[in-house]
C-alpha atoms as a PDB file:
ATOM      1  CA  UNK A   1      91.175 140.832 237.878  1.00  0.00           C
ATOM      2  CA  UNK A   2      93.932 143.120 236.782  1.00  0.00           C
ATOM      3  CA  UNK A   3      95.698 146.328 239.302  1.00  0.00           C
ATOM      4  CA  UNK A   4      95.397 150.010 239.012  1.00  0.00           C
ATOM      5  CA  UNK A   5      98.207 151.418 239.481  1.00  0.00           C
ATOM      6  CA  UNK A   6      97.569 152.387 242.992  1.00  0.00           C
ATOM      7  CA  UNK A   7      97.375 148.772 243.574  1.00  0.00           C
ATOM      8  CA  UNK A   8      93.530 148.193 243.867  1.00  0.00           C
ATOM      9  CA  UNK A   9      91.928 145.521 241.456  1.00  0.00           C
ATOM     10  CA  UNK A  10      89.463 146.970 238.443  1.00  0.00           C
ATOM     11  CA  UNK A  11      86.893 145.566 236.794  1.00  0.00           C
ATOM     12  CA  UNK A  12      87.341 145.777 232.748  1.00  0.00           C
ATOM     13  CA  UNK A  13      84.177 146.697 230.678  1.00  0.00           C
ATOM     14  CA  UNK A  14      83.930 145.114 227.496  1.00  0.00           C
ATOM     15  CA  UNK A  15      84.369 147.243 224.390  1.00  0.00           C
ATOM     16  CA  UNK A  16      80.496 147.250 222.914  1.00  0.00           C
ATOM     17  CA  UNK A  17      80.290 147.323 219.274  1.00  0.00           C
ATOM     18  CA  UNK A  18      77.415 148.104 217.409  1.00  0.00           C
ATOM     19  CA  UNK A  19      76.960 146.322 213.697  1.00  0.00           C
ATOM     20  CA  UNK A  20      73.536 146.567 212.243  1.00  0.00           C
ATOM     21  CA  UNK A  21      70.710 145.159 214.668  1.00  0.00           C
ATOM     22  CA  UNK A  22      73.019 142.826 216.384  1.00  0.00           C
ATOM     23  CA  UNK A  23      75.790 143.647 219.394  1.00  0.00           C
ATOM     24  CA  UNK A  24      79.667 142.226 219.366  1.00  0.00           C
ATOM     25  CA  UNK A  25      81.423 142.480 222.562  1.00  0.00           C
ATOM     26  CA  UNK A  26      84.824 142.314 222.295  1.00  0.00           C
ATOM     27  CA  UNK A  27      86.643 141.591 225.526  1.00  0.00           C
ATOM     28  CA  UNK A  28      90.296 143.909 225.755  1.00  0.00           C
ATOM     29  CA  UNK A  29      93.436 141.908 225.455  1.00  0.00           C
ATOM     30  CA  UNK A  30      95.237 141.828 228.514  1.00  0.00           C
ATOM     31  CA  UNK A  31      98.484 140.193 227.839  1.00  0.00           C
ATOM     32  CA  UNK A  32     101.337 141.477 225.580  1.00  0.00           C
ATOM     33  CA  UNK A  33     102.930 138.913 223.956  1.00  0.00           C
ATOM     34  CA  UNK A  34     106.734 138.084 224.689  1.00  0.00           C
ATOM     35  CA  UNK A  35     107.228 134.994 222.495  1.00  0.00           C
ATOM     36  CA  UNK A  36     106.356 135.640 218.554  1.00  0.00           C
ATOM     37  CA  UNK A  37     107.659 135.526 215.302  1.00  0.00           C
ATOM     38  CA  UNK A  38     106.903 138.675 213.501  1.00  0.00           C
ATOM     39  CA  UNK A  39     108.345 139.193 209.821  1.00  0.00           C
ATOM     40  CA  UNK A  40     109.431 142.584 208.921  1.00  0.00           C
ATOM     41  CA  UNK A  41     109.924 143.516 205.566  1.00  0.00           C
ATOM     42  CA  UNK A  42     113.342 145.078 204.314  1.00  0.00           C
ATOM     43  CA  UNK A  43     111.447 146.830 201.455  1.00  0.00           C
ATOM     44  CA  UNK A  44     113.204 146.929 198.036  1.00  0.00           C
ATOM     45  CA  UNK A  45     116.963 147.439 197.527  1.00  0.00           C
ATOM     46  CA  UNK A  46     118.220 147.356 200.957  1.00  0.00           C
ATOM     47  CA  UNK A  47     117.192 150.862 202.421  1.00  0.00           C
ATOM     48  CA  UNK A  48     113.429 150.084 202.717  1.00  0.00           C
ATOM     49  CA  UNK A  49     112.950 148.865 206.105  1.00  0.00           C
ATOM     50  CA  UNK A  50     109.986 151.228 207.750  1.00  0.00           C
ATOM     51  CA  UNK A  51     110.669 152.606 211.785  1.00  0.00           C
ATOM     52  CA  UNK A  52     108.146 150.334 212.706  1.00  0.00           C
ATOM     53  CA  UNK A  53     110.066 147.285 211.286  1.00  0.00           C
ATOM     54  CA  UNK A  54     113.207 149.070 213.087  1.00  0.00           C
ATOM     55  CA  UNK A  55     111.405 149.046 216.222  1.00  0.00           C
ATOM     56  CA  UNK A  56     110.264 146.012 216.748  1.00  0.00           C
ATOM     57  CA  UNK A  57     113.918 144.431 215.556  1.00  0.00           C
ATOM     58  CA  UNK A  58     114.790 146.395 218.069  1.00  0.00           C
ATOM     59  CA  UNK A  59     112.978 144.674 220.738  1.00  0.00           C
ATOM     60  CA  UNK A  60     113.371 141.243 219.510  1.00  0.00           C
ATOM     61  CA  UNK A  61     115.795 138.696 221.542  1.00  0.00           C
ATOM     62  CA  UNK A  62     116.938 137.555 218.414  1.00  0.00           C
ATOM     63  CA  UNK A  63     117.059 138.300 214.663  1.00  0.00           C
ATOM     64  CA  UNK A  64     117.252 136.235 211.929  1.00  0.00           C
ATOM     65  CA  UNK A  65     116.910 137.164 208.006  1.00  0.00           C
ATOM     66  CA  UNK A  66     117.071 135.312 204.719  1.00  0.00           C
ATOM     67  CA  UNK A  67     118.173 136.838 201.381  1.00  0.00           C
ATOM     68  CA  UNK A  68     117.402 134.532 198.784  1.00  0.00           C
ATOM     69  CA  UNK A  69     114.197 135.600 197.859  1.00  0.00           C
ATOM     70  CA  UNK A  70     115.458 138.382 196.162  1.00  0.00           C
ATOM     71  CA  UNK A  71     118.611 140.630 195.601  1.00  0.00           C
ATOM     72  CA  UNK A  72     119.038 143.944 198.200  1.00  0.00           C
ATOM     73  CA  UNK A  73     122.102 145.525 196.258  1.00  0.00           C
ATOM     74  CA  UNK A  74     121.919 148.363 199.088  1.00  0.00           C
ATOM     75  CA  UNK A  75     122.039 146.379 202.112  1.00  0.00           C
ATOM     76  CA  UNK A  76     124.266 146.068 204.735  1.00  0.00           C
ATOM     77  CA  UNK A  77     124.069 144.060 207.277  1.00  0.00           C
ATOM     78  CA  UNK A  78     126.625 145.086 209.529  1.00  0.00           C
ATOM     79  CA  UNK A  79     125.078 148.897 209.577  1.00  0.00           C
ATOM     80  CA  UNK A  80     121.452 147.498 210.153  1.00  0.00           C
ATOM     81  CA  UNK A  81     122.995 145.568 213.399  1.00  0.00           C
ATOM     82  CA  UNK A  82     124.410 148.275 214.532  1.00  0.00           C
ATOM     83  CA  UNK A  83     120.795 150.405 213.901  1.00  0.00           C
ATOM     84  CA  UNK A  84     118.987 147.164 215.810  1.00  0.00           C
ATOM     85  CA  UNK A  85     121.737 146.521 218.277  1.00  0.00           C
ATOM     86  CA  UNK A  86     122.108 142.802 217.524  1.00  0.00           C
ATOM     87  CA  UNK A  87     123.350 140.120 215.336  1.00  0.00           C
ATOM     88  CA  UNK A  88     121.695 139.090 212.647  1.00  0.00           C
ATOM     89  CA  UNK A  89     122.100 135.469 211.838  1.00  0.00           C
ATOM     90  CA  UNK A  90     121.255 134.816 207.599  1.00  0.00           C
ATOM     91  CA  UNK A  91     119.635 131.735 207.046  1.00  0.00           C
ATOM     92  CA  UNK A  92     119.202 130.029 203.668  1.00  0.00           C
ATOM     93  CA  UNK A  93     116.432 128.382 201.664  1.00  0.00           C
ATOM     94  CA  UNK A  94     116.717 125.013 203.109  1.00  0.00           C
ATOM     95  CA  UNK A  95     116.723 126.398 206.739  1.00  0.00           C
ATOM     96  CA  UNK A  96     113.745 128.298 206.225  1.00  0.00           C
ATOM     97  CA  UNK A  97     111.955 125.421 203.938  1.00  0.00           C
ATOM     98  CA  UNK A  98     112.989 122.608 205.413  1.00  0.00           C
ATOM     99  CA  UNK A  99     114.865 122.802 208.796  1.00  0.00           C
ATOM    100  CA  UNK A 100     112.539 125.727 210.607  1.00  0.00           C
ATOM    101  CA  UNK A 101     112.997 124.137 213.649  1.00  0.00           C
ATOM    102  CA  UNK A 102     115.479 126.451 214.767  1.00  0.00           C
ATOM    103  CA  UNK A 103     113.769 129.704 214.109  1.00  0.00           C
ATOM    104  CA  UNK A 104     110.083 128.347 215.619  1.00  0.00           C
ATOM    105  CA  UNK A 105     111.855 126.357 218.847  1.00  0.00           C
ATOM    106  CA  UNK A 106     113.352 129.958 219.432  1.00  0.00           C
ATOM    107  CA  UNK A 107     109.904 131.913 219.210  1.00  0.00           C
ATOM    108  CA  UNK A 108     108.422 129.627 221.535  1.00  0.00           C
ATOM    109  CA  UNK A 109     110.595 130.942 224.431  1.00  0.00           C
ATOM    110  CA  UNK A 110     111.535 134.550 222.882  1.00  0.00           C
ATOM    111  CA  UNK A 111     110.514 137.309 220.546  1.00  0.00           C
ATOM    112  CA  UNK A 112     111.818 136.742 216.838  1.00  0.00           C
ATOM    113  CA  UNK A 113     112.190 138.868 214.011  1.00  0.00           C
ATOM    114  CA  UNK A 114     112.706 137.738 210.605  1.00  0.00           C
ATOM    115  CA  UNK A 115     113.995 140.016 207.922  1.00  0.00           C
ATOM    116  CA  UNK A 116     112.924 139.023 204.355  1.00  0.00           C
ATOM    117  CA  UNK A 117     113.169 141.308 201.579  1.00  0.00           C
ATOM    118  CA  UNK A 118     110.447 143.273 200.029  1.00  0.00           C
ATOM    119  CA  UNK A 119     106.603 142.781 201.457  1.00  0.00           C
ATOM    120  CA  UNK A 120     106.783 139.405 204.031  1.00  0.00           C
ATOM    121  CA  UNK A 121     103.658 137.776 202.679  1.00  0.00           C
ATOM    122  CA  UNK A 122     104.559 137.968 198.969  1.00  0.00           C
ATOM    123  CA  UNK A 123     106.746 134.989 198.483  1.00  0.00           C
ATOM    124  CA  UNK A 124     104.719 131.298 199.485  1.00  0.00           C
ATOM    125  CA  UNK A 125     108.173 130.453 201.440  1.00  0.00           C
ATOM    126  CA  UNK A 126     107.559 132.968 204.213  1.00  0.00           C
ATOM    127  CA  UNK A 127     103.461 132.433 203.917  1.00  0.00           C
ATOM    128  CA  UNK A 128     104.434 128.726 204.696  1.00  0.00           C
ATOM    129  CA  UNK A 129     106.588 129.744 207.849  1.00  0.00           C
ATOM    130  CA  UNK A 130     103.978 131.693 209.349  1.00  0.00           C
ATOM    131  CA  UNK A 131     101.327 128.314 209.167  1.00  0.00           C
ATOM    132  CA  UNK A 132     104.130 126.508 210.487  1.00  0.00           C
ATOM    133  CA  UNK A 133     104.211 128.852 213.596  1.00  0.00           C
ATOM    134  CA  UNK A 134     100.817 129.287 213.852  1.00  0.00           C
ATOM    135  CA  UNK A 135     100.189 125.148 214.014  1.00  0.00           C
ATOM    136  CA  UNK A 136     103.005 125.211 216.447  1.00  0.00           C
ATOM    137  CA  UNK A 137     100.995 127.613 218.267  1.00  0.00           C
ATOM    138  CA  UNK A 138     103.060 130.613 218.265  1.00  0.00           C
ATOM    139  CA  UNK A 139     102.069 134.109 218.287  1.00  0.00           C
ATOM    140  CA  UNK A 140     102.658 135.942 214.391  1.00  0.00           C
ATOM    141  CA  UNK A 141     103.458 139.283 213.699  1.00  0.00           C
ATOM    142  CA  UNK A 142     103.768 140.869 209.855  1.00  0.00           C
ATOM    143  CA  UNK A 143     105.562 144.128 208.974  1.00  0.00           C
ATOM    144  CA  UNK A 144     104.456 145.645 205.727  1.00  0.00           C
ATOM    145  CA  UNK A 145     106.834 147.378 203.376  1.00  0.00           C
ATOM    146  CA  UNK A 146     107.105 147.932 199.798  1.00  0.00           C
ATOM    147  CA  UNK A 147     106.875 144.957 197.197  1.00  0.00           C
ATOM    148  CA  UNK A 148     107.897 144.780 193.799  1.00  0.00           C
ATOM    149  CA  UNK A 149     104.912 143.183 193.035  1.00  0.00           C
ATOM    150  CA  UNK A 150     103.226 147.486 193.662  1.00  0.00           C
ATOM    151  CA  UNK A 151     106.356 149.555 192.559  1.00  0.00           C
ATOM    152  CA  UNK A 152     106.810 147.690 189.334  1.00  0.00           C
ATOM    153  CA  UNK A 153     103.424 148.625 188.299  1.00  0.00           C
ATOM    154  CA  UNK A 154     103.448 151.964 189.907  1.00  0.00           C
ATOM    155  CA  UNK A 155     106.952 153.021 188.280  1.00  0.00           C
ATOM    156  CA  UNK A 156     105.452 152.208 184.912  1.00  0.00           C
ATOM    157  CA  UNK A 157     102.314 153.630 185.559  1.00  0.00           C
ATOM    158  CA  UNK A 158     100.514 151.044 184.946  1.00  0.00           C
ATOM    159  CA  UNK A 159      97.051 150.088 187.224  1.00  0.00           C
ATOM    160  CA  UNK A 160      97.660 147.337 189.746  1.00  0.00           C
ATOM    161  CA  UNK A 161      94.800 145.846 189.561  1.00  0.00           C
ATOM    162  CA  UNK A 162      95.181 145.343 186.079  1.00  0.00           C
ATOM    163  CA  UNK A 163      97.516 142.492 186.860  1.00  0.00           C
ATOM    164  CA  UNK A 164      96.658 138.744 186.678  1.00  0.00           C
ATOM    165  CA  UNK A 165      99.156 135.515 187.977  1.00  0.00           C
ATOM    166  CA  UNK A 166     102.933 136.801 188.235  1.00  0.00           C
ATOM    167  CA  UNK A 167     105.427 134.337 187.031  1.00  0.00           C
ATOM    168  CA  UNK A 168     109.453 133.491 187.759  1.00  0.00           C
ATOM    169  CA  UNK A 169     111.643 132.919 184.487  1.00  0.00           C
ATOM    170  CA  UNK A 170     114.058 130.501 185.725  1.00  0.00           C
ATOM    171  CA  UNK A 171     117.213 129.935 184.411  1.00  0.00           C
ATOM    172  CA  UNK A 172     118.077 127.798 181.357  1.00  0.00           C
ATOM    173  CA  UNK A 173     119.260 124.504 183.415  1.00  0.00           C
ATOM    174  CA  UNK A 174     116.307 124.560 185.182  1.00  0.00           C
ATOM    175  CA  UNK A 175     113.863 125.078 182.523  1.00  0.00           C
ATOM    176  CA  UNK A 176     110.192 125.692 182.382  1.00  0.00           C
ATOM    177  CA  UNK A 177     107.227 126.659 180.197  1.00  0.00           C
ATOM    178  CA  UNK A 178     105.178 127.884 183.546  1.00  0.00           C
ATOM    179  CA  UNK A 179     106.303 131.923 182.779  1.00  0.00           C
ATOM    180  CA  UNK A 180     104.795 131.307 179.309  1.00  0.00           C
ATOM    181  CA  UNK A 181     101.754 130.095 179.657  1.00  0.00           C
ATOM    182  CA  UNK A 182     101.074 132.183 182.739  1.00  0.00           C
ATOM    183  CA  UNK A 183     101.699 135.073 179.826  1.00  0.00           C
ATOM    184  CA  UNK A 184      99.288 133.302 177.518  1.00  0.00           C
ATOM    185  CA  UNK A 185      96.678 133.117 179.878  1.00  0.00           C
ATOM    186  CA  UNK A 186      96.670 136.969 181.260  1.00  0.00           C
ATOM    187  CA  UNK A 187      97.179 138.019 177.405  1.00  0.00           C
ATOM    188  CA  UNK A 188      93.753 135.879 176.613  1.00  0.00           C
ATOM    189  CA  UNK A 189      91.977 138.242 179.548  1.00  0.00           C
ATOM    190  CA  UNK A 190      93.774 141.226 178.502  1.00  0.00           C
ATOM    191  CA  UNK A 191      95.349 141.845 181.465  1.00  0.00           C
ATOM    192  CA  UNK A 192      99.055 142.601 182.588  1.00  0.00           C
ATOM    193  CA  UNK A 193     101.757 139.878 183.523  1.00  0.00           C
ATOM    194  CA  UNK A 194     105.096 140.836 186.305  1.00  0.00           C
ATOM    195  CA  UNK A 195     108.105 138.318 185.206  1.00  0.00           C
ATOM    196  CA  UNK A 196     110.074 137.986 188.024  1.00  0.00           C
ATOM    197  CA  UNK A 197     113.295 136.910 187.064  1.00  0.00           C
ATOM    198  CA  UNK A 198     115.600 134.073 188.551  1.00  0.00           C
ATOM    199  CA  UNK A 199     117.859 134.968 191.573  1.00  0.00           C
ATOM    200  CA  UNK A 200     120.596 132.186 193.035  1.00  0.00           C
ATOM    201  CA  UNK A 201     121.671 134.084 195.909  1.00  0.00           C
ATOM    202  CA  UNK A 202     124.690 131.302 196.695  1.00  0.00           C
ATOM    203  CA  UNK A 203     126.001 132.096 193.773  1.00  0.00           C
ATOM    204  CA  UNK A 204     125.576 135.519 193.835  1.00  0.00           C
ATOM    205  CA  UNK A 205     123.882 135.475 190.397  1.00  0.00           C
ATOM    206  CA  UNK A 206     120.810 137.195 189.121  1.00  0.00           C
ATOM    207  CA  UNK A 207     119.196 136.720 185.970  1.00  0.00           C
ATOM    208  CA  UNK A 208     119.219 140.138 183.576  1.00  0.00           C
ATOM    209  CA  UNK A 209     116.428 141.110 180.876  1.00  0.00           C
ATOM    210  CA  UNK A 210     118.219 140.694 177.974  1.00  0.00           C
ATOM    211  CA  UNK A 211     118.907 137.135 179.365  1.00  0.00           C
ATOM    212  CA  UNK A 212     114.685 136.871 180.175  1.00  0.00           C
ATOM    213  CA  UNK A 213     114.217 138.478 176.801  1.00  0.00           C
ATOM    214  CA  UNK A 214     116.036 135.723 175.316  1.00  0.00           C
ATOM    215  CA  UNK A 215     114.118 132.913 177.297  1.00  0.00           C
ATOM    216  CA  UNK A 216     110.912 133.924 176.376  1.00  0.00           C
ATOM    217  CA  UNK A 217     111.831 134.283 172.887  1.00  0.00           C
ATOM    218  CA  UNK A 218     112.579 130.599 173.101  1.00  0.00           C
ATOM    219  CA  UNK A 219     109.486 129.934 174.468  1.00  0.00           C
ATOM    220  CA  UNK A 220     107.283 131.501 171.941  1.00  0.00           C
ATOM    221  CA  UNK A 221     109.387 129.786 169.091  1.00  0.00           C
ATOM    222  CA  UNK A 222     109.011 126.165 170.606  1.00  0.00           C
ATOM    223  CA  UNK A 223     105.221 126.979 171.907  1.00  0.00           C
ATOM    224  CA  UNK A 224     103.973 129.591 168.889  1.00  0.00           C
ATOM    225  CA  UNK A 225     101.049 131.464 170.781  1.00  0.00           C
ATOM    226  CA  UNK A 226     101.838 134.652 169.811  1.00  0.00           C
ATOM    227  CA  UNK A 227     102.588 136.365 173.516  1.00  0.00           C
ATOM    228  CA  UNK A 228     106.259 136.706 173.549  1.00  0.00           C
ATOM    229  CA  UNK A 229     107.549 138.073 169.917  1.00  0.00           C
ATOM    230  CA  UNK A 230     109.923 140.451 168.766  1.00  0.00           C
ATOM    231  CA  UNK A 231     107.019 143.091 168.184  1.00  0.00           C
ATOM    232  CA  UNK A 232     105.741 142.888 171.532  1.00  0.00           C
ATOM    233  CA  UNK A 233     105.419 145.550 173.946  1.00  0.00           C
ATOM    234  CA  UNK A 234     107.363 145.010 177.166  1.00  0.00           C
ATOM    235  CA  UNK A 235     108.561 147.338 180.367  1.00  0.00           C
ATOM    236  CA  UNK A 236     111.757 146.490 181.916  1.00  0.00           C
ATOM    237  CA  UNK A 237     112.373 147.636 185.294  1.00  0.00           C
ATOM    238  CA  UNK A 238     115.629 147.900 186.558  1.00  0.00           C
ATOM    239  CA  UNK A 239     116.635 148.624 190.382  1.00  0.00           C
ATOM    240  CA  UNK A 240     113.275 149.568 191.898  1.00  0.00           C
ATOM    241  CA  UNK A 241     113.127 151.997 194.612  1.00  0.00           C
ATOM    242  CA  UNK A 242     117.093 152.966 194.042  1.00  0.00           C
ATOM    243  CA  UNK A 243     118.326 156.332 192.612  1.00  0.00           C
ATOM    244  CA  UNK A 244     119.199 154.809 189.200  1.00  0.00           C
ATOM    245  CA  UNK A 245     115.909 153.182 188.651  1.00  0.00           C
ATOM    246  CA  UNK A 246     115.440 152.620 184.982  1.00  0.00           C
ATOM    247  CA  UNK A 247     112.247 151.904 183.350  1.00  0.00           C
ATOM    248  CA  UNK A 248     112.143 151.211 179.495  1.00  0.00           C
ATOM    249  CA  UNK A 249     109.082 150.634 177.542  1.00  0.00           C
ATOM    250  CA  UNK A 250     109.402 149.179 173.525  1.00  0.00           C
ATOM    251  CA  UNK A 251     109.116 146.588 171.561  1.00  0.00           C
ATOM    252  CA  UNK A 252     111.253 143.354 172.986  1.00  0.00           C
ATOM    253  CA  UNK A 253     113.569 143.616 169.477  1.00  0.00           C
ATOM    254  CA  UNK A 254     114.738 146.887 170.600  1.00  0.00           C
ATOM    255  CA  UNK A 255     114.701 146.249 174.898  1.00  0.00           C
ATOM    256  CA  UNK A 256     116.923 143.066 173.956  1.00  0.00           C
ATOM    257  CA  UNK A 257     119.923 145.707 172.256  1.00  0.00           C
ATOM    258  CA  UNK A 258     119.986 147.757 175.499  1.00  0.00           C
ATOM    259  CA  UNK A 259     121.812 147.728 179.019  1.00  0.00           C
ATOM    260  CA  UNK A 260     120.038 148.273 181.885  1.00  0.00           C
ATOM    261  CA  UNK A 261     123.140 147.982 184.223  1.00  0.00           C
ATOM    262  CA  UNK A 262     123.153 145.662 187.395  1.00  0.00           C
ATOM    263  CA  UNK A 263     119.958 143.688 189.010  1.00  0.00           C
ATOM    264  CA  UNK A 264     117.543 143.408 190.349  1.00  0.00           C
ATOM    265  CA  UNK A 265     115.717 143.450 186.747  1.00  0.00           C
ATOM    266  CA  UNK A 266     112.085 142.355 185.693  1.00  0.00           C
ATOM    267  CA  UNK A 267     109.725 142.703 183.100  1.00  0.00           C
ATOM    268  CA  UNK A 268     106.346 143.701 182.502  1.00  0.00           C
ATOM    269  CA  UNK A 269     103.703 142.722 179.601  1.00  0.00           C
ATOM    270  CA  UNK A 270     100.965 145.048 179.126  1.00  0.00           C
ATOM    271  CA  UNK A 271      97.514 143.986 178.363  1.00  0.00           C
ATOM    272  CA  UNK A 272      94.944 145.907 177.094  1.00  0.00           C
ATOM    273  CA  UNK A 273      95.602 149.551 177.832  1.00  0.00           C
ATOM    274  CA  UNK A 274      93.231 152.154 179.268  1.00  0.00           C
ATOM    275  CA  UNK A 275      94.294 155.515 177.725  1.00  0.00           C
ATOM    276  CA  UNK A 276      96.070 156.882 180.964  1.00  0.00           C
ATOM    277  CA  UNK A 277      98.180 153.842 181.073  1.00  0.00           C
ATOM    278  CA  UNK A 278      99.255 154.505 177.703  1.00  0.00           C
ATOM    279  CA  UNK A 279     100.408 158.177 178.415  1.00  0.00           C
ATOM    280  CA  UNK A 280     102.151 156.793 181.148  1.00  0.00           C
ATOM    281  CA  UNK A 281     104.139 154.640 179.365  1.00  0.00           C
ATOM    282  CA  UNK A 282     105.412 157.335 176.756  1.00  0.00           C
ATOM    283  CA  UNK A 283     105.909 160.077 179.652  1.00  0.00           C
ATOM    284  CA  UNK A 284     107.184 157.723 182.606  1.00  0.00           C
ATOM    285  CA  UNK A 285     109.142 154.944 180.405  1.00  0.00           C
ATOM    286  CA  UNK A 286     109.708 156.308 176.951  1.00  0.00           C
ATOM    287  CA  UNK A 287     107.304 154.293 175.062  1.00  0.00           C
ATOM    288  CA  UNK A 288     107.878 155.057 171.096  1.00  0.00           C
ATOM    289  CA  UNK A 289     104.510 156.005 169.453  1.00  0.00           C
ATOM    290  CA  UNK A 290     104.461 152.805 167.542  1.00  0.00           C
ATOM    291  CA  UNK A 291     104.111 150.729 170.275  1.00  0.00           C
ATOM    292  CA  UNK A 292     101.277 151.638 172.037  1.00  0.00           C
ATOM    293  CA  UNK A 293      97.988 151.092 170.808  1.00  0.00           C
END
């Protein structure tokens, strides 16, 4: 039985809860967990990190983070372990995918953070290190923050849940038909399609829409659906959640002529449009007349 603070033992009550005819009683935690691995989100372009995320990097013993998942042109680590107080150790795909042992042997015996950019749940690689801790039976923490997955659609002004399966266009080495017939498929329901585009953080190389553009383009010529031609209506958004955020709405014959500066890029094709959307798109990313319908 757990101490007052003037030393004598007290009896805890159980928290009643009353839902419909029946009665849950919840019992109040008692222990505060030392050991975990919580994820906190860096947000989108390197400044997104939330106080709460700060916080409990803060309090971690140590701090790891992995950048691969997608490009933080604003980031630097040295300032953010300065703000947290501690080093930050990166860690690359393979670590993370394939040798987690590191990372999950430490949260066993200390609190760790793991940075990851954007939301932490969004990308299957970090949903796959939590069930790894959790089989492991470690504690799991997740820090929200923003995804592009919600400021794509939201800078475009476009609803979110007007969005079916997202979809990666990988480079041309490493080709697939995946991002097309993911596009295919939401077109059929009339619904709108995020194409993330490739990052190889080793290299330091992200793919650029005019070089999506161009994939897709491919695509449609080798698989002839109709989804991806020269008269379709695309939004490209460039640098999400930075000061020079572009977003560009037209037809892909006239987004493929145009600069949109450095990465992150991706692109968005609408589906059927509700009427608001379609204002959006001429007032928030200069959609031409023509193109909406």
């Amino acid at each position: 039985m757990p101490s007052s603070a003037f030393g004598c033992q007290v009896a805890l009550a159980p928290t009643r809860l009353s839902h419909g005819p029946e009665r849950i009683y919840r019992l109040p935690k008692l222990s505060v967990y030392d050991t975990m691995l919580v994820f906190i989100g860096l947000g989108l372009h390197g400044e997104g990190i939330s106080l709460r995320g700060l916080r409990e990097a803060q309090e971690a013993d140590v701090v790891y983070a992995e950048l691969y998942t997608s490009m933080l042109p604003k980031l630097r680590l040295d300032e953010l372990e300065q703000t947290i107080g501690r080093p930050i150790k990166v860690v690359d795909r393979e670590t993370v995918e394939q040798r987690p042992d590191e990372i999950l042997q430490a949260a066993k015996t200390s609190k760790v953070a793991f940075l990851v950019p954007g939301d932490p749940m969004v990308a299957t690689t970090h949903v796959d290190l939590r069930l790894r801790a959790t089989k492991a039976g470690i504690e799991t923490k997740i820090i929200h923050a923003a995804s592009i997955a919600s400021a794509a659609a939201g800078l475009a002004g476009l609803q979110s849940y007007k969005f079916g399966r997202s979809a990666t266009v990988p480079f041309p080495d490493n080709p697939s038909q995946v991002p097309y017939e993911t596009l295919v498929e939401n077109r059929r329901r009339g619904i709108h399609t995020l194409l993330l585009l490739d990052i190889r953080a080793k290299e330091g190389r992200a793919m650029l829409a005019s070089e999506a553009i161009e994939i897709m383009l491919g695509l449609e010529k080798k698989l002839q659906k109709n989804a991806f031609t020269p008269d379709t209506l695309v939004v490209v958004v460039a640098r999400a959640d930075s000061n020079d955020a572009i977003v560009k709405a037209d037809k892909v014959r006239r987004l493929q002529k145009l600069d949109f500066g450095s990465p992150p890029h991706v692109l968005i094709v609408p589906g059927k449009l509700h009427f608001v959307e379609a204002e959006a798109l001429r007032a928030f990313a200069g959609a031409p007349e023509d193109v909406i319908k």
